[in-house]
Protein backbone atom coordinates (compact mmCIF):
# COMPACT_ATOMS: atom_id res chain seq x y z
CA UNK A 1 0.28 -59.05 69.09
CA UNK A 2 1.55 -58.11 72.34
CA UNK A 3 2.00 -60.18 75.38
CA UNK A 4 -1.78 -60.99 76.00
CA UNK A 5 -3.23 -60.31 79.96
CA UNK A 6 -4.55 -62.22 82.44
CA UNK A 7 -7.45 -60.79 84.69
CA UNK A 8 -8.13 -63.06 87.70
CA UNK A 9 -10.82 -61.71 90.00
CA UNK A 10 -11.18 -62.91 93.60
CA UNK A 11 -13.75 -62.75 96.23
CA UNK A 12 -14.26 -63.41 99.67
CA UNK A 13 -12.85 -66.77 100.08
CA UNK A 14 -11.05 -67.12 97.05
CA UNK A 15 -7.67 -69.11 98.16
CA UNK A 16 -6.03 -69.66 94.34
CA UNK A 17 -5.96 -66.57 92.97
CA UNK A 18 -2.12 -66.26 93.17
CA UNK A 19 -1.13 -69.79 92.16
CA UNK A 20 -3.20 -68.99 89.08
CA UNK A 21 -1.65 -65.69 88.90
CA UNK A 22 1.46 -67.44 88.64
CA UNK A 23 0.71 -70.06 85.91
CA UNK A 24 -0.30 -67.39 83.49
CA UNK A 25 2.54 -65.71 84.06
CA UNK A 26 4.74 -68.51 83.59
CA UNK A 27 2.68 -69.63 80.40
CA UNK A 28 3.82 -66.25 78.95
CA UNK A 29 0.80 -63.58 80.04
CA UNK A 30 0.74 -60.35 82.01
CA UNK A 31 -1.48 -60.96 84.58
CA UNK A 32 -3.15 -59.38 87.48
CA UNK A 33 -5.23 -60.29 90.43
CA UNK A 34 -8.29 -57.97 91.15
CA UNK A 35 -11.04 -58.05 93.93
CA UNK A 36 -14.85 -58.57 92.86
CA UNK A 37 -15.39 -55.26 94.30
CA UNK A 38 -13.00 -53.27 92.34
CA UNK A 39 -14.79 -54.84 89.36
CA UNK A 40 -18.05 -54.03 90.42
CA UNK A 41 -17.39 -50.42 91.09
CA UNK A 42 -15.40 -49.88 87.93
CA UNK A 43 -16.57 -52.56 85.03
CA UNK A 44 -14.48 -51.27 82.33
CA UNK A 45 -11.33 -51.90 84.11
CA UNK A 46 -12.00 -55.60 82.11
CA UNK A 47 -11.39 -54.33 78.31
CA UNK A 48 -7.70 -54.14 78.55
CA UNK A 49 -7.89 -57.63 79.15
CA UNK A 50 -7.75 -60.69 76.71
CA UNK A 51 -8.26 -63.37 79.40
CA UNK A 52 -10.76 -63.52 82.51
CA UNK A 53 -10.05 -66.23 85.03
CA UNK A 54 -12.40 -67.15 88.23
CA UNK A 55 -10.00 -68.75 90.11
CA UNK A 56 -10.68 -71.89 92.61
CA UNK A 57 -11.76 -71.60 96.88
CA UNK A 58 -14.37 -71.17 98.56
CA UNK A 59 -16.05 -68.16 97.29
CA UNK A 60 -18.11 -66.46 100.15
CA UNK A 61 -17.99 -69.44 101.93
CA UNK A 62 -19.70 -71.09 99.69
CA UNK A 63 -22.85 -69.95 101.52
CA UNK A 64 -26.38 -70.96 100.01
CA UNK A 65 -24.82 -72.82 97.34
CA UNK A 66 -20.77 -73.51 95.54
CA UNK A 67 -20.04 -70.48 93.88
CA UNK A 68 -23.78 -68.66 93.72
CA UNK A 69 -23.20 -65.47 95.27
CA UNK A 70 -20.30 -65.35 93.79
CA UNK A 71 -22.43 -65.83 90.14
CA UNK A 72 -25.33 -63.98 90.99
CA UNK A 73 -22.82 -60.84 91.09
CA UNK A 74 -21.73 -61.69 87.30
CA UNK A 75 -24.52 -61.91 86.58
CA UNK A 76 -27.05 -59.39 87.73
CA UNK A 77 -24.07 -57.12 87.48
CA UNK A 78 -21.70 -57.72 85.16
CA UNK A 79 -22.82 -59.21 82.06
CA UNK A 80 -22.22 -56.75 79.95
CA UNK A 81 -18.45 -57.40 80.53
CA UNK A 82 -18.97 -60.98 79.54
CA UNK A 83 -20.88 -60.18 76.47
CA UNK A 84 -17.82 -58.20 75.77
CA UNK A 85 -15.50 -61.30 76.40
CA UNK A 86 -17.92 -63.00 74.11
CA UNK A 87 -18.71 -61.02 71.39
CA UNK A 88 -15.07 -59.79 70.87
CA UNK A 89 -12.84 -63.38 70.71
CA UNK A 90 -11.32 -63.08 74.83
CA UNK A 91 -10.77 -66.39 76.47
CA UNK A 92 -13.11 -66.69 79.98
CA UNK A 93 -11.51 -69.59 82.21
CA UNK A 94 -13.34 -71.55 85.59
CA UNK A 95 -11.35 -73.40 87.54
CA UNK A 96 -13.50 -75.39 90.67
CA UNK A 97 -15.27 -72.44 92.42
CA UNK A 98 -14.43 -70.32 89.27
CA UNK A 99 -16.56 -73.36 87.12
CA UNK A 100 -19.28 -73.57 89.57
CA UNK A 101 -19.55 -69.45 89.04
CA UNK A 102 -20.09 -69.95 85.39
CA UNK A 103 -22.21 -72.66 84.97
CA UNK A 104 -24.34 -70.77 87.64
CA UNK A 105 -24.84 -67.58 86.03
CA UNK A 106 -25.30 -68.84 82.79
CA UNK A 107 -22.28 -67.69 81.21
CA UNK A 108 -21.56 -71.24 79.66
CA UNK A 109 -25.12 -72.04 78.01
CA UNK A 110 -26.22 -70.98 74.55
CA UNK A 111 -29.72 -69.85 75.76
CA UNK A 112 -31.17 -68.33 78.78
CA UNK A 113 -32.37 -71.78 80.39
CA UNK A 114 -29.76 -73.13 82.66
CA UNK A 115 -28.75 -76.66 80.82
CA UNK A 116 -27.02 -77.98 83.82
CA UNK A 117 -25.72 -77.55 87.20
CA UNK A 118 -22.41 -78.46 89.50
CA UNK A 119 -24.28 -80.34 92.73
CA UNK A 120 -22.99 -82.01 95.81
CA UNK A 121 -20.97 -84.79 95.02
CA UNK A 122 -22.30 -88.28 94.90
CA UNK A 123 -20.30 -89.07 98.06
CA UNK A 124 -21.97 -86.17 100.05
CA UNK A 125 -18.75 -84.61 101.13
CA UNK A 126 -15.73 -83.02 100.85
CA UNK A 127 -13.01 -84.91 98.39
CA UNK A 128 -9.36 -84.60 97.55
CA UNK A 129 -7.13 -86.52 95.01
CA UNK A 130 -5.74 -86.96 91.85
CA UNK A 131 -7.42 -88.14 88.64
CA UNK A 132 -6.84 -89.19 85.40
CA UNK A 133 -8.22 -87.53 82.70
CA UNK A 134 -9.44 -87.34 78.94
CA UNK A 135 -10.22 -84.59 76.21
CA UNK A 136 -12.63 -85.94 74.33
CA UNK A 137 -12.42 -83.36 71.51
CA UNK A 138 -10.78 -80.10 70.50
CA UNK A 139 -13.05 -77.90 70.55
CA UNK A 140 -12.53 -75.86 73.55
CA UNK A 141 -9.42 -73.55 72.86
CA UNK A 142 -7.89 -74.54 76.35
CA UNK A 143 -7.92 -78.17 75.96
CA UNK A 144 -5.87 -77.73 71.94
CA UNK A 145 -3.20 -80.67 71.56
CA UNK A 146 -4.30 -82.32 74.74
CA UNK A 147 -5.42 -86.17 74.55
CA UNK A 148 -5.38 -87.04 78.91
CA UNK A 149 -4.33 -85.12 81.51
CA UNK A 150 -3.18 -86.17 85.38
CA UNK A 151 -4.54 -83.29 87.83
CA UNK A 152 -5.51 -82.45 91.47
CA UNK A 153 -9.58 -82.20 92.73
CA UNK A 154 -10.60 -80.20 95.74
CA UNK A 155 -14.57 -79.96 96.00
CA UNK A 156 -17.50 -80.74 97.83
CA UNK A 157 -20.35 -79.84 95.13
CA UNK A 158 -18.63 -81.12 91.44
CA UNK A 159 -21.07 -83.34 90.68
CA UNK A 160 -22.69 -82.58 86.99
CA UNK A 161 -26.17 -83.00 86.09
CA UNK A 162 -27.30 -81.97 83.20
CA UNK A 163 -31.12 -80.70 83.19
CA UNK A 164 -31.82 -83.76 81.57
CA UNK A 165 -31.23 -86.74 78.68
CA UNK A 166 -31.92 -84.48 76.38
CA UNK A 167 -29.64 -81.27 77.09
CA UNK A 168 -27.25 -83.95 77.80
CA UNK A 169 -27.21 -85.38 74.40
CA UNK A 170 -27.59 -81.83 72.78
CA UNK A 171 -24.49 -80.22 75.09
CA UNK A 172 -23.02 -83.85 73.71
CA UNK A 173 -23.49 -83.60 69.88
CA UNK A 174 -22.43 -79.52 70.38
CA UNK A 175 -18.89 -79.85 71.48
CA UNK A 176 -19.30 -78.69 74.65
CA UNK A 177 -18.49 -81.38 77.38
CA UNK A 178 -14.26 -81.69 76.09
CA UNK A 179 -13.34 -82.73 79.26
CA UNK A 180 -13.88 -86.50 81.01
CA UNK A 181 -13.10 -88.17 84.25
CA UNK A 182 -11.45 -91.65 82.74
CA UNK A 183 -9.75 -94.68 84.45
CA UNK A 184 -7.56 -95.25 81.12
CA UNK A 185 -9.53 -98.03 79.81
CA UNK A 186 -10.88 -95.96 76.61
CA UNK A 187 -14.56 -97.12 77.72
CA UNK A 188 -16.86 -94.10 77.95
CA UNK A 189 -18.98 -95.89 80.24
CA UNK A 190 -20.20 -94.27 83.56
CA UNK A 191 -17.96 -94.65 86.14
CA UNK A 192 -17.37 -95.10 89.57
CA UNK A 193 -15.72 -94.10 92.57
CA UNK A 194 -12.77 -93.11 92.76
CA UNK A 195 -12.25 -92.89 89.00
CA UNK A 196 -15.15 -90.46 88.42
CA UNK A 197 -14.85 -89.14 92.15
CA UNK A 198 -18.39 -86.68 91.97
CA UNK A 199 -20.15 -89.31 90.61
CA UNK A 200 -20.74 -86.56 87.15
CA UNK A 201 -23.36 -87.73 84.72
CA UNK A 202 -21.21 -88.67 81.82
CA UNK A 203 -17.85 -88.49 84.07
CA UNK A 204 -18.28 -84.79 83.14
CA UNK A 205 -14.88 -82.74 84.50
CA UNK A 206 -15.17 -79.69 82.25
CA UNK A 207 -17.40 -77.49 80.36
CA UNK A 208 -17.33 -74.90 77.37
CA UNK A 209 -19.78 -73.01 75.94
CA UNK A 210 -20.44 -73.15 72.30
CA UNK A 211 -17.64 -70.99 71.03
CA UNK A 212 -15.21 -72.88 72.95
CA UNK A 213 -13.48 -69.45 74.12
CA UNK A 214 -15.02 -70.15 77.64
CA UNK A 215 -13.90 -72.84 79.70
CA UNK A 216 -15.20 -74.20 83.18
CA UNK A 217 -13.23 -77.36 84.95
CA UNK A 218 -13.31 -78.82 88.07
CA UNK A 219 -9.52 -80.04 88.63
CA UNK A 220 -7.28 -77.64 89.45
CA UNK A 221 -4.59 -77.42 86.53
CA UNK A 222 -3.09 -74.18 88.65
CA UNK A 223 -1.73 -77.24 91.04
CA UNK A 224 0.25 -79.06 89.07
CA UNK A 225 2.13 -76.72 86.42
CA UNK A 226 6.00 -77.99 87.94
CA UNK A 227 6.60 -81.64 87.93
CA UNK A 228 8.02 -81.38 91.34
CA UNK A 229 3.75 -81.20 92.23
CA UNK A 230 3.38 -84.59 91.16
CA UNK A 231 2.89 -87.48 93.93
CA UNK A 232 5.54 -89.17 92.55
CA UNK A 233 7.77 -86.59 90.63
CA UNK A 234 10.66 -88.66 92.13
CA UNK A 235 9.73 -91.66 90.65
CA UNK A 236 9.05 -90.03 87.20
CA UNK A 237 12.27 -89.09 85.71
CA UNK A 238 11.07 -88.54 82.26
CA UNK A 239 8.48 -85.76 83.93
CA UNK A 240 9.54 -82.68 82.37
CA UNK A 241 6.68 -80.13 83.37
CA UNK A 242 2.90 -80.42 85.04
CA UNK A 243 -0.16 -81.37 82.66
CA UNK A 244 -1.76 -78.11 83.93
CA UNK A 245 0.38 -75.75 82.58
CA UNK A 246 -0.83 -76.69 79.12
CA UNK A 247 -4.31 -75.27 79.91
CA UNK A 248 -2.56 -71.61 80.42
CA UNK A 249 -0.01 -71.99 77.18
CA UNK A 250 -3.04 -72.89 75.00
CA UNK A 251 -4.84 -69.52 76.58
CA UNK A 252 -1.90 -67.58 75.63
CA UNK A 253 -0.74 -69.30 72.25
CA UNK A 254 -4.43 -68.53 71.45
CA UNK A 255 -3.65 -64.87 70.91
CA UNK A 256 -0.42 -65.56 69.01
């Protein structure tokens, strides 16, 4: 088919809208970066699109809650459009911000009740670094061919909780949780800080729903898509390109 494209809508506060922008278009897709408001007013301008990205910041200063107003506009107002995403095979990616916008209006749960949520992290603030991590299964269409992954965190409220043991152990046995904090020992035991650095039930990282075809993370894969990104690219010779960029090839490949 033809080269597929890359919607990317930004709000107030959004701060990696182009440095996603970027990655898609270096993974191979046409993209474009569009303002919530432009959305709003005109919802169809989403069906010439294949992929929908929320991209990672601060989304109306993250006022209330990470990401709420910023979900409460998908969805008391545009639901239909993800229905559409849904219901006709499109790829809908979260990354941070863009995450805590899905899980919070729903778009990533197979029924109405909200099965989980993105809190404030363990530490109660702010944290930045670099973490290791594994795909526990291939089930989410971004995550095809990968087995770990090295990538940046930014985030004050990444912490998942699932509603409880139960939805945990359901979301679990369904597929849906592909994507783990780790601290390379294999062990899927809970872990600590800095390995796990939210303190997620489950070292939870990432999210799908039950088609796969929509994808929340926390870690920003948009960061590290050159090897030159790396902390220590110059000690890495055999580096060829960032882990992230694989997240945006296996969007694209999707529709090959």
């Amino acid at each position: 088919m033809a080269t597929p494209k890359a919607l990317i809508v930004r709000a107030p506060g959004t701060n990696c809208d182009e440095e996603t922008q970027f990655a898609f278009e270096l993974a191979g897709s046409a993209a474009k970066v569009i303002h919530i408001n432009r959305l709003l007013e005109n919802p169809v301008l989403g069906e010439d699109y294949q992929i929908l990205c929320i991209p990672g910041g601060f989304s109306y200063g993250d006022d209330i809650a990470a990401g709420r107003i910023f979900a409460n506009q998908f969805q008391l107002f545009l639901q239909d459009l993800i229905h559409d995403f849904k219901e006709r095979g499109k790829l809908v990616l979260g990354i941070c911000n863009g995450f805590q916008v899905l899980i919070k209006s729903g778009a990533l749960f197979g029924s109405t009740e909200p099965e989980a949520t993105l809190t404030w992290n363990e530490s109660g603030k702010y944290d930045d670094r670099w973490v290791d991590l594994s795909v526990t299964n291939e089930h989410c269409v971004f995550l095809k061919g990968l087995e770990t992954m090295y990538l940046p965190i930014a985030h004050a409220e990444g912490r998942f909780v699932p509603r409880s043991e139960e939805q945990l152990s359901r979301l679990q046995t369904a597929g849906q949780l592909p994507l783990r904090y780790s601290d390379g020992s294999g062990s899927d035991h809970q872990l600590g800080f800095p390995a796990n650095p939210n303190g997620s039930i489950a070292n939870v990282a990432g999210m799908c729903d039950p088609s796969g075809r929509l994808f929340g993370m926390m870690p920003h894969p948009e960061r590290f898509i050159d090897r030159t990104q790396h902390p220590h690219w110059t000690r890495k010779r055999d580096l060829v390109v960032g882990d992230g960029l694989a997240i945006f090839s296996n969007a694209v490949k999707y529709f090959g």
